[in-house]
C-alpha atoms as a PDB file:
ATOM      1  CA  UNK A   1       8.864  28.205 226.840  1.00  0.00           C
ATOM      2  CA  UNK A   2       6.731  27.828 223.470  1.00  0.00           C
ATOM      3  CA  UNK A   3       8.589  29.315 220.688  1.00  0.00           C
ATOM      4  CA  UNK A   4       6.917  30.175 217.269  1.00  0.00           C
ATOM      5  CA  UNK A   5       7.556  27.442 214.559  1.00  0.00           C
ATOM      6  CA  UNK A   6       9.331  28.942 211.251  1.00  0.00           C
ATOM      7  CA  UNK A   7       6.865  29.294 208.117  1.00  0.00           C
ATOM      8  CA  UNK A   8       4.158  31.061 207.409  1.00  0.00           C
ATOM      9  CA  UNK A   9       0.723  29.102 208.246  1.00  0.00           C
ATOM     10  CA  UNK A  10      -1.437  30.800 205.053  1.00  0.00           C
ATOM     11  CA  UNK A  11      -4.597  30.120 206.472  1.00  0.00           C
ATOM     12  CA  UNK A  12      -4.540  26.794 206.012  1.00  0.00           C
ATOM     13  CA  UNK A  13      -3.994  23.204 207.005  1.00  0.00           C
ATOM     14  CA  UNK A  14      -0.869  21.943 206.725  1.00  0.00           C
ATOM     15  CA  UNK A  15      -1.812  19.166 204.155  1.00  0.00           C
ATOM     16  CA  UNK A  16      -3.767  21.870 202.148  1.00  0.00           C
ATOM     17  CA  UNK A  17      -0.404  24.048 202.137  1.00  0.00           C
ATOM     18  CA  UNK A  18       1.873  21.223 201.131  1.00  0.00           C
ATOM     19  CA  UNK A  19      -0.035  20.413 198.372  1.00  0.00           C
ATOM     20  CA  UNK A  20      -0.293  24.228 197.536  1.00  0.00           C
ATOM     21  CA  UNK A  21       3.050  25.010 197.406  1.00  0.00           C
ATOM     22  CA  UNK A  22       3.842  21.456 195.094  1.00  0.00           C
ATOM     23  CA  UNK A  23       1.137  22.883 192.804  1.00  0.00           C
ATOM     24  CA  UNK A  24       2.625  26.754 192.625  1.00  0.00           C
ATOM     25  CA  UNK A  25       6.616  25.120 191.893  1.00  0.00           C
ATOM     26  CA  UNK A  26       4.994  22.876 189.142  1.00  0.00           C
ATOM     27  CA  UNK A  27       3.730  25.917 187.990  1.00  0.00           C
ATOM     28  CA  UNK A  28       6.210  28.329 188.490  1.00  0.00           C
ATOM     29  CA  UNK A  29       8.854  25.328 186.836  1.00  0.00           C
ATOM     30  CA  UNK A  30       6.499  25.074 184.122  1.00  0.00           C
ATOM     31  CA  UNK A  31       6.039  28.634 182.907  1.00  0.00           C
ATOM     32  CA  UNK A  32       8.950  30.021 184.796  1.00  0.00           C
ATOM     33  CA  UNK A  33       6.874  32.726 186.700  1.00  0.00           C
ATOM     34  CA  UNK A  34       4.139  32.971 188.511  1.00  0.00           C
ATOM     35  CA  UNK A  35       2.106  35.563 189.745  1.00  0.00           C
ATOM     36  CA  UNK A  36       0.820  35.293 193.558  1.00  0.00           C
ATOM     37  CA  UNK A  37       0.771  37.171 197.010  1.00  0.00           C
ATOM     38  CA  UNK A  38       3.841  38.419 198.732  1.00  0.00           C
ATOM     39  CA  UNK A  39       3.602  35.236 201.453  1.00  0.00           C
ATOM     40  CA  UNK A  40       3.203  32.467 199.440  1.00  0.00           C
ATOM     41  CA  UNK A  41       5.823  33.935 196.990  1.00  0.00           C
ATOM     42  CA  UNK A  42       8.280  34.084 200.036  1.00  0.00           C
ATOM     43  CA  UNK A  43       7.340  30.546 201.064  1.00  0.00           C
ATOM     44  CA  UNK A  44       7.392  29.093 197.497  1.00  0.00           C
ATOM     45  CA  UNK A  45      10.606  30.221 197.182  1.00  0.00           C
ATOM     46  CA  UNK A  46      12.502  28.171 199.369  1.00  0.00           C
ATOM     47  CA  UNK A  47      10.810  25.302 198.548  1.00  0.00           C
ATOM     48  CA  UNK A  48      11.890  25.249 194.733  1.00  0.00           C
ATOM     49  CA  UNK A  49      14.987  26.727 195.749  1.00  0.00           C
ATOM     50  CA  UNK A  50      15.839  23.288 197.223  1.00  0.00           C
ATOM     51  CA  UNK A  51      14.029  21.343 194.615  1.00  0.00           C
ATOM     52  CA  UNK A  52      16.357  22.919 191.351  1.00  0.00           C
ATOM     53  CA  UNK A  53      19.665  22.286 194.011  1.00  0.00           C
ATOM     54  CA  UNK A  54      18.428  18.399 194.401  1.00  0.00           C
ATOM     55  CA  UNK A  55      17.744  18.423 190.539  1.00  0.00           C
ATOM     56  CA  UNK A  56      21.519  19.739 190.018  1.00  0.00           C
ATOM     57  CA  UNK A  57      23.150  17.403 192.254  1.00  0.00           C
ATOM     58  CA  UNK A  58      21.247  14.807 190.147  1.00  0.00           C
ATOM     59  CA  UNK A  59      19.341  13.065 192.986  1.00  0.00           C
ATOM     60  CA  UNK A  60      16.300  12.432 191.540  1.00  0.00           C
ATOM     61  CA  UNK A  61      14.420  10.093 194.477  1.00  0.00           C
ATOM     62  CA  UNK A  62      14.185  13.510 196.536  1.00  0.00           C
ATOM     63  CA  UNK A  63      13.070  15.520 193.425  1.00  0.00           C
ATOM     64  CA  UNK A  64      10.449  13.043 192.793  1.00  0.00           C
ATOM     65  CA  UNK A  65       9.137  13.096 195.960  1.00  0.00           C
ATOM     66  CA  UNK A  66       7.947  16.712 195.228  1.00  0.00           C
ATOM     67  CA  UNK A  67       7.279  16.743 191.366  1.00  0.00           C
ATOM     68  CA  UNK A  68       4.771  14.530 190.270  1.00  0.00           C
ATOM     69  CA  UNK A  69       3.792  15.844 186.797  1.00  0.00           C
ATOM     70  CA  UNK A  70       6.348  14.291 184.126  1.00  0.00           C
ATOM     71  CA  UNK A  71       6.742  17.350 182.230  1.00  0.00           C
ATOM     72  CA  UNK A  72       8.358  19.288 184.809  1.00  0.00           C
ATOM     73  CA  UNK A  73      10.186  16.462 186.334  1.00  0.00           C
ATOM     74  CA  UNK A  74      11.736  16.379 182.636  1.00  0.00           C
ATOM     75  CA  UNK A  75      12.332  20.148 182.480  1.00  0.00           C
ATOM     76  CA  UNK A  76      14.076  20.311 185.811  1.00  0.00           C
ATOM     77  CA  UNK A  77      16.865  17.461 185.017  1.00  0.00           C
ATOM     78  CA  UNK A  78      16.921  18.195 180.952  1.00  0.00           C
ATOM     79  CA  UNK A  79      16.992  22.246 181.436  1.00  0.00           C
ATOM     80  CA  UNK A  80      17.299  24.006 184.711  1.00  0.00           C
ATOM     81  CA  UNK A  81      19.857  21.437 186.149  1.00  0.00           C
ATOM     82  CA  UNK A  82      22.186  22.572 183.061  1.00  0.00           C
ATOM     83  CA  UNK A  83      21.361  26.399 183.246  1.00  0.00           C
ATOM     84  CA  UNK A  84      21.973  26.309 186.980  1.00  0.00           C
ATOM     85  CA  UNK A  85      24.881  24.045 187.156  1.00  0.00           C
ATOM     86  CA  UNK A  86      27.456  27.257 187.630  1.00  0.00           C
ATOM     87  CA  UNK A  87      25.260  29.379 189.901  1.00  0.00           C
ATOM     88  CA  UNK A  88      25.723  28.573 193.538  1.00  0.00           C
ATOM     89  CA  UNK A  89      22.162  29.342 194.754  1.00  0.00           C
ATOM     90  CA  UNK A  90      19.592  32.351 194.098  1.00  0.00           C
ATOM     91  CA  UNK A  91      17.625  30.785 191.353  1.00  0.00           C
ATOM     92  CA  UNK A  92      14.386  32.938 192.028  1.00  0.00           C
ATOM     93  CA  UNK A  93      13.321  36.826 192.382  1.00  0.00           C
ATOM     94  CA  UNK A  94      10.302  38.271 193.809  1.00  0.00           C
ATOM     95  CA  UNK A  95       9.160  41.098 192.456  1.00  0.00           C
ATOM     96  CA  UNK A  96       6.385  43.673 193.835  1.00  0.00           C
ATOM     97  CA  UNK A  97       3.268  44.436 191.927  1.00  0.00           C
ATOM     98  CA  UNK A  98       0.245  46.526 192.550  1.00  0.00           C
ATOM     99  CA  UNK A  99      -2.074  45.638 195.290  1.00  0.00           C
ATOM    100  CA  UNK A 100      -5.025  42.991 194.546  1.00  0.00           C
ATOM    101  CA  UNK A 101      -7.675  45.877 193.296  1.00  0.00           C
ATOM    102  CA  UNK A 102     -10.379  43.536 194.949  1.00  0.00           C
ATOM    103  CA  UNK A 103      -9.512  42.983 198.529  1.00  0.00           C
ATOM    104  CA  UNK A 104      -5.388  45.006 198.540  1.00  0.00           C
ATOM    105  CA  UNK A 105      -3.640  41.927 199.128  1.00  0.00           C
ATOM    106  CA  UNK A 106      -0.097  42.740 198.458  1.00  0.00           C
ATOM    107  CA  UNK A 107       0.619  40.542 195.191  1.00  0.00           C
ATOM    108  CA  UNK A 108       4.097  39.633 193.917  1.00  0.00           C
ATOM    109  CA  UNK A 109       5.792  37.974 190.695  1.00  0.00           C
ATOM    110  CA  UNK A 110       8.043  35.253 191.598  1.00  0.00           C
ATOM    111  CA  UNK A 111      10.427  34.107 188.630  1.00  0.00           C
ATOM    112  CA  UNK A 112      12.876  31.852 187.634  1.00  0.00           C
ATOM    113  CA  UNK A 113      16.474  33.617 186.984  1.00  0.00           C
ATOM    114  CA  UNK A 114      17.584  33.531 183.728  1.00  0.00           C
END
């Protein structure tokens, strides 16, 4: 029996969506929110979910693996490791905006707690 593999596909190839969701956490580490669809918000979110828990429990090989850009790599072990260190999880909200006036996608902010 075929079952359906978790994730959401996006429309694209699977190389094209791993680099897409390193470039929206750099991002969304960077400038702490970012605005996007609904999907790739709910994909992305995971993703740095795991990446700030890795950054907390200081391993920094599996961190690296995901963050290239220096600045961010920086920010996650010098600030969000710290900020996070007494919260057990739920680092990120995704909040609804108005539909995408151009073709109604549904678009959503996704943030960094504070």
């Amino acid at each position: 029996m075929v079952k359906q593999m978790g994730g959401r596909k996006l429309g694209v190839t699977s190389s094209h969506r791993r680099a897409l969701l390193r470039n929206m956490a750099t991002s969304l580490i960077l400038h702490e929110k970012v605005e996007t669809t609904v999907a790739k918000a709910k994909e992305l979110r995971p993703f740095v979910e795991k990446i700030i828990t890795q950054a907390r429990q200081g391993k920094h090989y599996l961190v690296r693996r995901k963050i290239q850009d220096k600045v961010v790599y920086q920010k996650l072990f010098d600030v969000l490791a710290p900020r996070y260190a007494q919260r057990p999880g739920g680092y990120i909200r995704i909040m609804r905006l108005a539909p995408r006036a151009s073709d109604n996608a549904k678009r959503g902010l996704i943030a960094l707690v504070s």
